[in-house]
Protein backbone atom coordinates (compact mmCIF):
# COMPACT_ATOMS: atom_id res chain seq x y z
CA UNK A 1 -26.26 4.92 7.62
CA UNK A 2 -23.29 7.27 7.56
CA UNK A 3 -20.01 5.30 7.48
CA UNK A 4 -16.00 7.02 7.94
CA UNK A 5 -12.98 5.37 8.62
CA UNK A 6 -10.98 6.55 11.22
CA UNK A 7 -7.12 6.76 11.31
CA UNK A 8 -6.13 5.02 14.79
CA UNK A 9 -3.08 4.61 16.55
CA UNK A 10 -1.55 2.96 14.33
CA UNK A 11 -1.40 5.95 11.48
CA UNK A 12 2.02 6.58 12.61
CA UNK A 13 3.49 3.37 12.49
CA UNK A 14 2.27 2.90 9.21
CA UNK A 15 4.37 6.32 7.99
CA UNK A 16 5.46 7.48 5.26
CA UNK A 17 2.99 6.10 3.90
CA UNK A 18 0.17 8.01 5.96
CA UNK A 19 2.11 11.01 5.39
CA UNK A 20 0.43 11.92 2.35
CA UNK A 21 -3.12 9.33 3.06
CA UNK A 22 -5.40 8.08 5.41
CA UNK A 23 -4.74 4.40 6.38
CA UNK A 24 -7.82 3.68 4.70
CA UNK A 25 -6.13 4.70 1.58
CA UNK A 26 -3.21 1.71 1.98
CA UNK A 27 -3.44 -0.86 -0.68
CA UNK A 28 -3.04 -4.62 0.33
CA UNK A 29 -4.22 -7.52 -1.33
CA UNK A 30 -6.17 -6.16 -4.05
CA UNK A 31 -8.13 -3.30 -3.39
CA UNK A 32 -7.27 -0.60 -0.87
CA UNK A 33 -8.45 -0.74 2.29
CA UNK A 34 -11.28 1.56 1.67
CA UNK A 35 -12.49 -0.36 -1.27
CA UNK A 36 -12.54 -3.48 0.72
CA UNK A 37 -14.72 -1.95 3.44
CA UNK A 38 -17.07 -0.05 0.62
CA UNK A 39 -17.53 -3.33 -1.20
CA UNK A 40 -18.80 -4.95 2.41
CA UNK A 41 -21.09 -2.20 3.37
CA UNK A 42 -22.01 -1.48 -0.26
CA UNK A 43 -21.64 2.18 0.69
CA UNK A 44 -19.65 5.24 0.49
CA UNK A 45 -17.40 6.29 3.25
CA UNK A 46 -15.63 9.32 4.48
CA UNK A 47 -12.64 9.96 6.59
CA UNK A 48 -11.39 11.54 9.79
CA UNK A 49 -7.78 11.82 9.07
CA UNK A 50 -5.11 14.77 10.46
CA UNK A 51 -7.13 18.32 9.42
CA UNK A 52 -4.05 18.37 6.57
CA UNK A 53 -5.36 15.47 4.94
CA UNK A 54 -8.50 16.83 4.69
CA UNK A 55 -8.54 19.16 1.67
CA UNK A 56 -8.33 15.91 -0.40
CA UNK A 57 -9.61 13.64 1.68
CA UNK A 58 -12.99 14.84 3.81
CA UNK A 59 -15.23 14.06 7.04
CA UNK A 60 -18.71 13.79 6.31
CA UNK A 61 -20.76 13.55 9.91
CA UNK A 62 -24.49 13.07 9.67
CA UNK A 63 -27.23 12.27 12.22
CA UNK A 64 -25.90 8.44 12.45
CA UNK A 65 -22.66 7.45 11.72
CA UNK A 66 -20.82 4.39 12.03
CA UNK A 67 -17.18 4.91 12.80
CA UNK A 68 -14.67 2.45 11.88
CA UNK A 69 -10.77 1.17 11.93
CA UNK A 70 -10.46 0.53 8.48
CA UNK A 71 -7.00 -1.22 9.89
CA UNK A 72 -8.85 -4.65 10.48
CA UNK A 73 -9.66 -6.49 7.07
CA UNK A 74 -13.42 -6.59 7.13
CA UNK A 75 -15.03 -10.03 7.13
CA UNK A 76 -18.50 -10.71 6.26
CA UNK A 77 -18.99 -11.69 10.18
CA UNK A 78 -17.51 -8.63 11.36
CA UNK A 79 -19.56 -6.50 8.94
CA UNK A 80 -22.42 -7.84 9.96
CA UNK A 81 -21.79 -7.53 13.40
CA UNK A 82 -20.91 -3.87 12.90
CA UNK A 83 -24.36 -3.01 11.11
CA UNK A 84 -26.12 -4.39 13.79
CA UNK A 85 -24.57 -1.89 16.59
CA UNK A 86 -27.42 0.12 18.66
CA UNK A 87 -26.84 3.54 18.74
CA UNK A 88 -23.88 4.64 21.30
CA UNK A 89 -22.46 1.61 21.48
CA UNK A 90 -18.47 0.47 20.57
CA UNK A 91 -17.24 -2.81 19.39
CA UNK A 92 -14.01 -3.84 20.95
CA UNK A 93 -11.54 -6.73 19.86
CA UNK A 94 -8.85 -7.38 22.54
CA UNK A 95 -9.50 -4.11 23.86
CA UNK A 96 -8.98 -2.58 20.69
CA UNK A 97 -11.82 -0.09 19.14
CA UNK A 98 -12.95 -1.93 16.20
CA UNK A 99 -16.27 0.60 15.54
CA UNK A 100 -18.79 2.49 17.39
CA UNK A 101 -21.88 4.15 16.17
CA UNK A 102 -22.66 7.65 17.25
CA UNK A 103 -24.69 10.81 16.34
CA UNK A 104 -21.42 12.62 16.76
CA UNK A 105 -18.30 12.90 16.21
CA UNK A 106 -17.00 11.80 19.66
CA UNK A 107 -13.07 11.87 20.53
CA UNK A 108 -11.12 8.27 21.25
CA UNK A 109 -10.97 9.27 24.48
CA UNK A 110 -14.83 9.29 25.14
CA UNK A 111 -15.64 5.91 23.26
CA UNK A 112 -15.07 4.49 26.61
CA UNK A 113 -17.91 5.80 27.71
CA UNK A 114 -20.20 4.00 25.23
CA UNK A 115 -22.09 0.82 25.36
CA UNK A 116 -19.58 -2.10 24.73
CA UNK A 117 -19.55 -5.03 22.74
CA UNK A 118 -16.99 -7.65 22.18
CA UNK A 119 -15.92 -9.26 18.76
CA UNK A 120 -13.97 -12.56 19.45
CA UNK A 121 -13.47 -14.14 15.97
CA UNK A 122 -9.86 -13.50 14.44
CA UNK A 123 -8.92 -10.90 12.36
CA UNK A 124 -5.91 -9.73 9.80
CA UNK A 125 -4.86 -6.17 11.12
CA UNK A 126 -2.56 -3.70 9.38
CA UNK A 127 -0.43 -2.27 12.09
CA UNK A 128 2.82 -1.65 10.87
CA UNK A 129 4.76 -1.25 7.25
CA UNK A 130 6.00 -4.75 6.83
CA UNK A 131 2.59 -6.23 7.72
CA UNK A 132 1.68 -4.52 3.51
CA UNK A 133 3.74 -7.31 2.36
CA UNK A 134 3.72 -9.90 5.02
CA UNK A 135 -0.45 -10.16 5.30
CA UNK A 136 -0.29 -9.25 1.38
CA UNK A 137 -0.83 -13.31 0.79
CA UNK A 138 -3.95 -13.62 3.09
CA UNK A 139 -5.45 -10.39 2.18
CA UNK A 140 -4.83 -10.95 -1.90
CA UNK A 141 -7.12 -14.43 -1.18
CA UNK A 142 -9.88 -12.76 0.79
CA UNK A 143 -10.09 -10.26 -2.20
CA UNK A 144 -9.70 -12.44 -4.85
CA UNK A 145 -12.89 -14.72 -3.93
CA UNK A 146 -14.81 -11.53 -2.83
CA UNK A 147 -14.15 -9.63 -6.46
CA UNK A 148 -14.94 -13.54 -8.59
CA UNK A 149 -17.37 -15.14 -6.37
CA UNK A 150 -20.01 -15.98 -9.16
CA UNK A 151 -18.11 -14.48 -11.85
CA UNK A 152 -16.61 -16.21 -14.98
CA UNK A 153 -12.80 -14.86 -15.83
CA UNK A 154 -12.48 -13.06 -19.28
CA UNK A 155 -10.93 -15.75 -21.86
CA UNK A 156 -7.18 -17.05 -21.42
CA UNK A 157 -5.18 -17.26 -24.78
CA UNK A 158 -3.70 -20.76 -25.10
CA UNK A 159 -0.50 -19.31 -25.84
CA UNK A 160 0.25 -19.19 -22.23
CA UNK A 161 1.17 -21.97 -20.14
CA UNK A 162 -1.28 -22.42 -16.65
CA UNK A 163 -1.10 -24.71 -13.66
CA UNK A 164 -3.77 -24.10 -11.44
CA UNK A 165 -6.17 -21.83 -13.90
CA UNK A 166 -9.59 -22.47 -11.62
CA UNK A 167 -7.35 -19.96 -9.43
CA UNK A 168 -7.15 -17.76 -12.37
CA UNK A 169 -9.28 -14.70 -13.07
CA UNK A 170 -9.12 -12.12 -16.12
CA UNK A 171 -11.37 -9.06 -16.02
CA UNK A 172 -12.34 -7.74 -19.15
CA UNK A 173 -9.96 -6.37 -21.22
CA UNK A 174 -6.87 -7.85 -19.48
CA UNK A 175 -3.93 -9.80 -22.01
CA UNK A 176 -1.38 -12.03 -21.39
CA UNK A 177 0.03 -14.20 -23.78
CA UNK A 178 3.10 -16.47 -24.11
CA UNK A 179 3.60 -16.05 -20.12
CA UNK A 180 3.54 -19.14 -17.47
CA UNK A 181 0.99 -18.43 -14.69
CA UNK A 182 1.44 -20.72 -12.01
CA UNK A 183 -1.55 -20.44 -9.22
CA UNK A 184 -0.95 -23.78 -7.61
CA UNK A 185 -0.19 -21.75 -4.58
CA UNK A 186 -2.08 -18.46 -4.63
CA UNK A 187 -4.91 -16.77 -7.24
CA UNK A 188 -3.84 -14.48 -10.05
CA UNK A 189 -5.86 -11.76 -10.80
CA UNK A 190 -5.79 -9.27 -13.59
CA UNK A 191 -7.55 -6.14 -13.63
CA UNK A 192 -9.39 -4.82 -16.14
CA UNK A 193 -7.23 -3.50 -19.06
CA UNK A 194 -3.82 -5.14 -17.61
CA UNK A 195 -1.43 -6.65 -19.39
CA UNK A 196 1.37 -9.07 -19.24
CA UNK A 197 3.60 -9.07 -22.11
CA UNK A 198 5.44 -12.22 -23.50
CA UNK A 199 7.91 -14.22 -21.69
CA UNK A 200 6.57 -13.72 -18.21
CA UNK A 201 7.19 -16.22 -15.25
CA UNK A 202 4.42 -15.67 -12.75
CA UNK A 203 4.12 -17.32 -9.59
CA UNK A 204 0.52 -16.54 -7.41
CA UNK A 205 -0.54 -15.14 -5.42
CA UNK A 206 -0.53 -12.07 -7.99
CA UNK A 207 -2.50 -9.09 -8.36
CA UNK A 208 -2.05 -6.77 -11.14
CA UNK A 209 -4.55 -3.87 -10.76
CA UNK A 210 -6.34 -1.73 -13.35
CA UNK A 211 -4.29 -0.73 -16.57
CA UNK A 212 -0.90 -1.87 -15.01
CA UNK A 213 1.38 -3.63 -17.37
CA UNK A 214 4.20 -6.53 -16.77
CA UNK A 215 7.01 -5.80 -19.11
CA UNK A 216 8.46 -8.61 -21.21
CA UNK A 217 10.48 -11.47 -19.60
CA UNK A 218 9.83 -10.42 -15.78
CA UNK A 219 10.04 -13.14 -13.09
CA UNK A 220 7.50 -12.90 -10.26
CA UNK A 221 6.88 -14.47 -6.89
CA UNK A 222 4.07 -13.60 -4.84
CA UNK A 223 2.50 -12.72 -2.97
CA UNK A 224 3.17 -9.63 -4.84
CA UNK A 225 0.90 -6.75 -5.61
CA UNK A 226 0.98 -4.20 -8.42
CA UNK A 227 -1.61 -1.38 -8.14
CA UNK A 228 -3.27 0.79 -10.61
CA UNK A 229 -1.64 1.73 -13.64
CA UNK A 230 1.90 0.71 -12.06
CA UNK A 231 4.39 -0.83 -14.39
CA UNK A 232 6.97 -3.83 -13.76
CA UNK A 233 9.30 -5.83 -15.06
CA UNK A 234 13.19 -7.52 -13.22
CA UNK A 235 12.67 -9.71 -10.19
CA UNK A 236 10.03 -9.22 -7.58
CA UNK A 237 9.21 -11.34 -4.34
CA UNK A 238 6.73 -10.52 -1.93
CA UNK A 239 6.05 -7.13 -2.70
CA UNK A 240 3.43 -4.31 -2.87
CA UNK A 241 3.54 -1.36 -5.28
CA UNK A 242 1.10 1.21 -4.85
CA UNK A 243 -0.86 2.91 -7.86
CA UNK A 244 1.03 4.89 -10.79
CA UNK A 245 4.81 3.39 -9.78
CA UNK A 246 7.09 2.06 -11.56
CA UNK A 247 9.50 -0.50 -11.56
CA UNK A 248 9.94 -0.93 -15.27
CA UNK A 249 13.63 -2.55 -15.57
CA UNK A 250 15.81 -5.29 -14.92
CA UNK A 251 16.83 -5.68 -11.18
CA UNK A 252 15.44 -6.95 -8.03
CA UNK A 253 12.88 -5.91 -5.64
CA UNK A 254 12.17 -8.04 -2.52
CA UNK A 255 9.79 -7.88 0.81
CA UNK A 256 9.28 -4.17 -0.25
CA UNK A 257 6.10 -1.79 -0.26
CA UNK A 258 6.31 1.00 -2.70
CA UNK A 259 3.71 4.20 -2.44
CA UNK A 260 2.52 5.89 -5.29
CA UNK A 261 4.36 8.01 -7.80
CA UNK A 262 8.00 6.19 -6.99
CA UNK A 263 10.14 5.20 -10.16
CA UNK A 264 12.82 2.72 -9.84
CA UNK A 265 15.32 3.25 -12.16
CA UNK A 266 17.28 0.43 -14.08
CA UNK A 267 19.31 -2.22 -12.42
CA UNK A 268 18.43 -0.90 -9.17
CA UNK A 269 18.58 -3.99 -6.22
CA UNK A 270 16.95 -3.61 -2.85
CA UNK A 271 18.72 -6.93 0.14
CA UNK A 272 16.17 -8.33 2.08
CA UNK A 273 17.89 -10.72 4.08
CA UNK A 274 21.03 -9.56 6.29
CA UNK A 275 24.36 -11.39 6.13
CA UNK A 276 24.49 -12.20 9.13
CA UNK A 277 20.64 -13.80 9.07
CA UNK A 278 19.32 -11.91 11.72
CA UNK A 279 16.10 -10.04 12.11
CA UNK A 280 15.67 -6.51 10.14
CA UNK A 281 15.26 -3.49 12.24
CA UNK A 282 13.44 -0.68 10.79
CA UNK A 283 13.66 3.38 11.82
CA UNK A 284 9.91 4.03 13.61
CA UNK A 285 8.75 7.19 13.54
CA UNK A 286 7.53 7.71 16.80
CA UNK A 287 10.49 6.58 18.81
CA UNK A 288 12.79 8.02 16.31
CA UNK A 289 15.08 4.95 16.11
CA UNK A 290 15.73 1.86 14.44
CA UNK A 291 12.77 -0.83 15.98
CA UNK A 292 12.46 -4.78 15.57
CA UNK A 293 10.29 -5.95 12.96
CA UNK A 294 10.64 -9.71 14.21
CA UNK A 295 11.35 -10.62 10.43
CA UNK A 296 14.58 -11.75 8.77
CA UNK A 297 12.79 -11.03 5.38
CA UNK A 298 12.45 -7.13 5.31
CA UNK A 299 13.38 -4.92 2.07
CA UNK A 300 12.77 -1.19 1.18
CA UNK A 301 9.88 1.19 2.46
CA UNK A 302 9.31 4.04 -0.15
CA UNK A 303 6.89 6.71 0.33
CA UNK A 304 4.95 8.79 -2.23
CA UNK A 305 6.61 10.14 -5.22
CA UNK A 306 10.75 9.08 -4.28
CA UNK A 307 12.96 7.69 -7.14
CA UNK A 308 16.12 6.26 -7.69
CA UNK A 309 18.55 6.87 -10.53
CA UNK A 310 19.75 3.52 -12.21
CA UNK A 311 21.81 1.18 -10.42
CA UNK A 312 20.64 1.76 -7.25
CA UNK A 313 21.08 0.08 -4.12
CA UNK A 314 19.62 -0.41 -0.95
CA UNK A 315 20.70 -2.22 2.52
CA UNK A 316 18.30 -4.20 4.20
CA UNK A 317 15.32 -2.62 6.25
CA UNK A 318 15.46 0.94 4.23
CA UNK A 319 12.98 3.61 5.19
CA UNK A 320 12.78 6.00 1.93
CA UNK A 321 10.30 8.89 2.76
CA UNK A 322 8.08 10.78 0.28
CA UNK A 323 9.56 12.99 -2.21
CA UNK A 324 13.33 11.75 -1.84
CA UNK A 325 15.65 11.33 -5.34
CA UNK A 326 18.15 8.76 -4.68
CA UNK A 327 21.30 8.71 -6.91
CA UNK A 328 24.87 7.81 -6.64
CA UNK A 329 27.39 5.04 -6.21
CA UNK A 330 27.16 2.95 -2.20
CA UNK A 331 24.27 1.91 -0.38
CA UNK A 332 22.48 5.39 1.45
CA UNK A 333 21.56 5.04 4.93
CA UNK A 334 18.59 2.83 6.08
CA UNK A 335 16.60 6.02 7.11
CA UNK A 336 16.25 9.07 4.71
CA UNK A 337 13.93 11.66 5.58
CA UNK A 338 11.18 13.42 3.54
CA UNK A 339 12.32 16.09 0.75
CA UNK A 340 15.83 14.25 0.18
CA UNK A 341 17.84 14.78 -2.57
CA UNK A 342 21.35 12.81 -2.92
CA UNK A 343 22.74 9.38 -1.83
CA UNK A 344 25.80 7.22 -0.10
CA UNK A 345 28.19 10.27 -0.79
CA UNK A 346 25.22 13.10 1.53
CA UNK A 347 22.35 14.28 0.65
CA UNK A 348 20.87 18.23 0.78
CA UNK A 349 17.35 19.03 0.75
CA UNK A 350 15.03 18.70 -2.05
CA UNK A 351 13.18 22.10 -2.37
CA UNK A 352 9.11 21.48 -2.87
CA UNK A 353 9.42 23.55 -5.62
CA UNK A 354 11.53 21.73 -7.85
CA UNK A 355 9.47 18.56 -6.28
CA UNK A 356 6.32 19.77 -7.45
CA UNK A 357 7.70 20.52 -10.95
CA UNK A 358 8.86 16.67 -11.52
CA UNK A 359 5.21 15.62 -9.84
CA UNK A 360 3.58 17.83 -12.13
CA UNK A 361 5.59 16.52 -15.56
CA UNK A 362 4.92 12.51 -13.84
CA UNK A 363 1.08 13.15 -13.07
CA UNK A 364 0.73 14.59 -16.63
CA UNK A 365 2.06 11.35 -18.59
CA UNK A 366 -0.64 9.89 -16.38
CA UNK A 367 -3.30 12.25 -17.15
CA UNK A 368 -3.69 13.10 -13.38
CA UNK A 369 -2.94 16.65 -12.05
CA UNK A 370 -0.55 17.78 -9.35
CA UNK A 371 -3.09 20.46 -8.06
CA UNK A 372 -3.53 22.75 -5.03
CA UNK A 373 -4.46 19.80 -2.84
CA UNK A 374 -1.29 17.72 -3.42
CA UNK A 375 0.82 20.39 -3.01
CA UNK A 376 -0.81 21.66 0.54
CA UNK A 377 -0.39 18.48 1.63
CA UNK A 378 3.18 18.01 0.60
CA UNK A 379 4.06 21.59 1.51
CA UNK A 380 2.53 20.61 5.04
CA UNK A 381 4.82 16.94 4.91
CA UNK A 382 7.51 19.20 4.16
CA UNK A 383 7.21 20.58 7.56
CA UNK A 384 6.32 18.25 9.64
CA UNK A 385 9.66 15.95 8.53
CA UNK A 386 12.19 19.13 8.88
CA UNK A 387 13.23 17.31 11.89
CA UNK A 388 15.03 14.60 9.96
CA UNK A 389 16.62 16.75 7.56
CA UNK A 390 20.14 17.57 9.19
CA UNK A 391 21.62 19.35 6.03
């Protein structure tokens, strides 16, 4: 069986982040959405993205193929409900396309015209930004028994202080010593070569992801997410950093998502909670104005590759898009655009060349490469968020 994940309708309220990946790509929990979904078919998937996606991130069609909204967190019920389709036929969840199988690659518009089958059990979508942070607690559990079921966690030093260490796991390689690792209220996971350094106050649930590190003396309340090779240290609540960020200084990050590539520079401080106590708005990208979130809890959203000089701040409900350099004294507005470069006193635009030099010097330390497919895709979100830019 041929599987792909399909972006659905709600790519674009999940942007900037989709700006530069599939929603398949989106990290929650643990593992990224696509990993969750691979791990339950035990198979490979492709994806059908925007066609500008696609030089990094391809369709495969074959003679069967299972399409499916990699937006719903998979579930062993749903999975198996999904491999058990008959040809032609869609799955639906409160009218919603949850899969279909098909020997082609059919438009949304004709699913309709397929077989139909309801799925009625509940499930954890990802519909919009905050929901990264919000579902992070729910999702981090599902993948935390999923990756240990059966498993026995790499040794603990006794250095450390634990309450709660049946809810602990270590994969091979991982350190932490002289920390306190509190799981009493959500698992802790460390990913293979992680570390947490000395002096570290962690409160689950917590997910630190291959290779990323937790800098001496951080304090950290889940659930909270660090991806891949990310690095951390200050105050975090309730956040999710993407692969290859970093947040590696004193200062406070709260209810935020981070994408990949962003640096947060020292003593930077994002509010998530309004003086006044009422419920965050956040700028939407398809209505092109400032939208409820229903949540008085709502920080900063940071797309792909933006960074802030040190001492930083940001209001509460901040939409940073990908490829922005934030700098200067006041808060900046709680919407700046794609290709930014500035703060509180105006911003100009940040040229994709000199963008694509400071990705290319970043990926390096990293031992990635900013190659010909990064850059059409960020010349192409260049364009597409000219709109915005008003300087």
């Amino acid at each position: 069986m041929n599987y792909i994940l399909i972006d659905s309708e709600v790519r674009t309220s999940l942007l900037p982040f989709t700006f530069t990946r599939p929603v398949a790509e989106i990290r929650i929990g643990i593992l990224t959405l696509r990993e969750k979904w691979e791990t339950y078919l035990k198979g490979k998937t492709s994806f059908k993205t925007e066609e500008y996606l696609r030089v990094k991130y391809p369709l495969t069609v074959e003679e069967d193929n299972i399409f499916i909204d990699p937006s719903f967190l998979p579930t062993p019920d749903l999975v198996d409900c999904i491999l058990s389709l008959k040809p032609e036929t869609v799955l639906t969840y409160n009218d919603l396309v949850l899969a279909y199988r098909s020997a082609t690659d059919i438009a949304m518009s004709g699913v309709s015209a397929l077989h139909k089958k309801s799925y009625q059990k509940p499930l954890i979508r990802v519909q919009n930004t905050w929901d990264i942070f919000s579902k992070n607690g729910e999702a981090l559990q599902q993948d935390f028994e999923l990756l240990t079921k059966g498993r026995t966690s790499a040794p603990i030093s006794d250095t450390n202080s634990l309450i709660s260490p049946e809810n602990i796991f270590l994969e091979e390689g991982a350190k932490v010593e002289y920390s306190i690792l509190n799981a009493s209220e959500g698992p802790i996971y460390l990913g293979k070569d992680s570390e947490v350094m000395e002096g570290n106050m962690i409160r689950g649930g917590f997910a630190l992801c291959e290779r990323a590190v937790v800098k001496m003396g951080a304090k950290i309340y889940g659930p909270t997410t660090v991806g891949p090779y990310g690095k951390v240290c200050g105050e975090i609540n309730n956040s999710v950093i993407f692969g290859y960020s970093s947040k590696g200084h004193d200062g406070y990050l709260g209810n935020s998502v981070l994408g990949e590539w962003c640096n947060i520079g020292a003593d930077s401080n994002n509010s998530n909670l309004k003086n006044n106590y009422a419920k965050v708005r956040l700028w939407n990208y398809t209505t092109e104005r400032f939208e409820p979130t229903g949540l008085q809890f709502c920080g900063l959203m940071m797309g792909d590759h933006s960074k802030t000089a040190i001492n930083t701040m940001f209001n509460t409900g901040t939409v940073i898009g990908v490829n922005c350099n934030i700098f200067a004294t006041g808060f900046p507005r709680n919407f700046v655009p794609s290709f930014s470069w500035g703060g509180a006193s105006g911003f100009s635009t940040y040229q994709t060349a000199k963008a694509f030099e400071a990705a290319t010097v970043m990926m390096a330390r990293r031992g990635k490469t900013f190659d010909e497919k990064e850059a059409s895709i960020m010349e192409h979100v260049f364009e597409l968020t000219k709109k915005w830019r008003k300087y």
